[in-house]
Protein backbone atom coordinates (compact mmCIF):
# COMPACT_ATOMS: atom_id res chain seq x y z
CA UNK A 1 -0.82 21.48 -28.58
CA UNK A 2 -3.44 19.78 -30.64
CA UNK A 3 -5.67 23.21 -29.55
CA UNK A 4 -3.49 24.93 -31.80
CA UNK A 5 -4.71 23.19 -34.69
CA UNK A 6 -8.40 23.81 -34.32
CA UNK A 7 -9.52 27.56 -34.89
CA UNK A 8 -11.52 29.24 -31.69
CA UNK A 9 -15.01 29.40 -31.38
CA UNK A 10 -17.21 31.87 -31.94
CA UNK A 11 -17.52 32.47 -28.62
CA UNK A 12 -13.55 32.16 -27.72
CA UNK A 13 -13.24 34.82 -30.79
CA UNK A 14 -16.02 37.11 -28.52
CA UNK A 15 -13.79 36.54 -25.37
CA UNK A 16 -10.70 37.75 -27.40
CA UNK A 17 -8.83 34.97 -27.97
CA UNK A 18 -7.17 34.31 -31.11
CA UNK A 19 -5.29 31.60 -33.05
CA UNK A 20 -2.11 33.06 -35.06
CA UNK A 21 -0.17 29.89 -35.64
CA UNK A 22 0.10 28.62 -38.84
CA UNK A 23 -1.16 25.06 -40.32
CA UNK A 24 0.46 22.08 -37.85
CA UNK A 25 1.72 18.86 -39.24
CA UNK A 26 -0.39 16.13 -37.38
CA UNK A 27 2.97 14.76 -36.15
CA UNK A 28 3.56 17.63 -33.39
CA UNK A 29 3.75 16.72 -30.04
CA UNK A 30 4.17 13.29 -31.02
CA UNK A 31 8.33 12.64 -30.40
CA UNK A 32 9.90 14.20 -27.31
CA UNK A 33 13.31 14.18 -27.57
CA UNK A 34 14.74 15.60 -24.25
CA UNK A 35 11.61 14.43 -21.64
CA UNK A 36 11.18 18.20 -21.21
CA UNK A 37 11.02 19.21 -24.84
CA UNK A 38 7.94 19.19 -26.96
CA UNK A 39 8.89 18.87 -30.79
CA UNK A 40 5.93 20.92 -33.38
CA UNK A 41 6.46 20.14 -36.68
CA UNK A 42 5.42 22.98 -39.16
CA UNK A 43 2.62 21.73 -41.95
CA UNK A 44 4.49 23.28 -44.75
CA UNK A 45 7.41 25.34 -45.24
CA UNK A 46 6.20 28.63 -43.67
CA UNK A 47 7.21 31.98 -42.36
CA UNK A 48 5.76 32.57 -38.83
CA UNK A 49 5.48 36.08 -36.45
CA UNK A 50 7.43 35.73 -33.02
CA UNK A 51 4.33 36.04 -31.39
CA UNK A 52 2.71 32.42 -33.29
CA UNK A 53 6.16 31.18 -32.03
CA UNK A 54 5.68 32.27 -28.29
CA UNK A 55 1.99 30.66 -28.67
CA UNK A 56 3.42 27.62 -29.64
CA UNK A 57 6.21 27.73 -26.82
CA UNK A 58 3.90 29.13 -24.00
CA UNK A 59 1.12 26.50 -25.28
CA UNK A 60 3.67 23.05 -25.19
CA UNK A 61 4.44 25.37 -21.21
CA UNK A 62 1.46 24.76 -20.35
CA UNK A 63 1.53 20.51 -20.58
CA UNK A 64 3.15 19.44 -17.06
CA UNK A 65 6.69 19.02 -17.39
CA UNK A 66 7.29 20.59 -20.82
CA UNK A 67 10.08 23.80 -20.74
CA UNK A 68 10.46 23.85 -23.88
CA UNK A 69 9.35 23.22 -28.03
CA UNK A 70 11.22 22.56 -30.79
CA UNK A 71 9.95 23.84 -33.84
CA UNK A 72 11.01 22.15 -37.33
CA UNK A 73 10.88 23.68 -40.80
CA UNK A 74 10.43 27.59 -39.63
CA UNK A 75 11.04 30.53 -41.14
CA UNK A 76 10.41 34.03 -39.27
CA UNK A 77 9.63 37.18 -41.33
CA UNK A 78 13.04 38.88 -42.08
CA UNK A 79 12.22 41.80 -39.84
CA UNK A 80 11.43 39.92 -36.92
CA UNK A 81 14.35 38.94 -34.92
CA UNK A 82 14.81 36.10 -32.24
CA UNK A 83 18.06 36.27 -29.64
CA UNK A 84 19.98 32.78 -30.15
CA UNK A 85 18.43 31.56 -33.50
CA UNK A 86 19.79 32.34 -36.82
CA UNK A 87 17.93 32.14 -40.34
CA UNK A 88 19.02 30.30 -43.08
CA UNK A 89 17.97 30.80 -46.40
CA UNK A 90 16.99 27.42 -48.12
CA UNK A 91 16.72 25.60 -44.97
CA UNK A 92 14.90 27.67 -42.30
CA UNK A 93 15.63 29.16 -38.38
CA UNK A 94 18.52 26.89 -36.88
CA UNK A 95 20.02 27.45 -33.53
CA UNK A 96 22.89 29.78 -32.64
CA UNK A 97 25.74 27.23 -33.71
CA UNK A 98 23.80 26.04 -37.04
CA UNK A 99 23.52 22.61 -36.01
CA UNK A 100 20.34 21.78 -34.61
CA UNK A 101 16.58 23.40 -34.78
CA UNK A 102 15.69 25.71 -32.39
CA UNK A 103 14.17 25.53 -29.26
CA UNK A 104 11.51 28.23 -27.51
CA UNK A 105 10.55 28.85 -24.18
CA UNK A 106 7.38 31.09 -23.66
CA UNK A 107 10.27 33.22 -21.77
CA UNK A 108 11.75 34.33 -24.42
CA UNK A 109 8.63 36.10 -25.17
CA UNK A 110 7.43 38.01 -21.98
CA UNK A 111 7.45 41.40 -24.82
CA UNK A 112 4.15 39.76 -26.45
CA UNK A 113 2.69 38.56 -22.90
CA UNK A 114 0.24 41.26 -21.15
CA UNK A 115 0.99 41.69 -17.66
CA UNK A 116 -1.66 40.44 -16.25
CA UNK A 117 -1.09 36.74 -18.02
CA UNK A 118 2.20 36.30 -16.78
CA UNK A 119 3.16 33.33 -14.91
């Protein structure tokens, strides 16, 4: 994850690779709650795309036994929506019941991935 919070290179930028999330607290990554859950703390109160959330959730994929991320203090764009998460106003995306904050697998996602980078 801690890739995320550098921008690419010049020659990363060349190849086509890009960096859409947003500013990361330096806390992410650092408290797994679940052993297979990766928790990314947002820098500020933001409102993210889905596809900076499926970089976050197909990045934390990518560290060996991570399924999933749980992202704290998001907001998505209002006409962007997410199956299983629900936005509240004041407080941010929450999970289906309201009780907890949301958790993404790169899965969720595979409309963003190209073909040819699918697992």
């Amino acid at each position: 994850m801690r890739q995320l919070m550098v921008p690419p290179t010049s020659a990363e930028r060349r190849a086509g690779l890009a960096n859409v999330v947003p500013a990361l607290d330096p806390r992410t990554g650092m408290e797994e709650r679940p052993p297979d859950e990766l928790t990314v703390y947002v820098a500020r109160p933001s409102t993210w795309s889905r596809l900076a959330i499926a970089q976050v959730a197909c990045t934390a994929e990518a560290d060996p036994g991570v399924r999933r991320a749980m992202i704290v203090g998001l907001a998505i764009r209002d006409d962007e929506k997410i199956a299983g998460v629900r936005h509240v106003p004041e407080i941010g995306l929450l999970n289906a019941k309201g009780d907890s904050w949301p958790t993404f697998g790169c899965g969720q996602f595979r409309d963003l991935i190209a073909p040819s980078s699918r697992p």
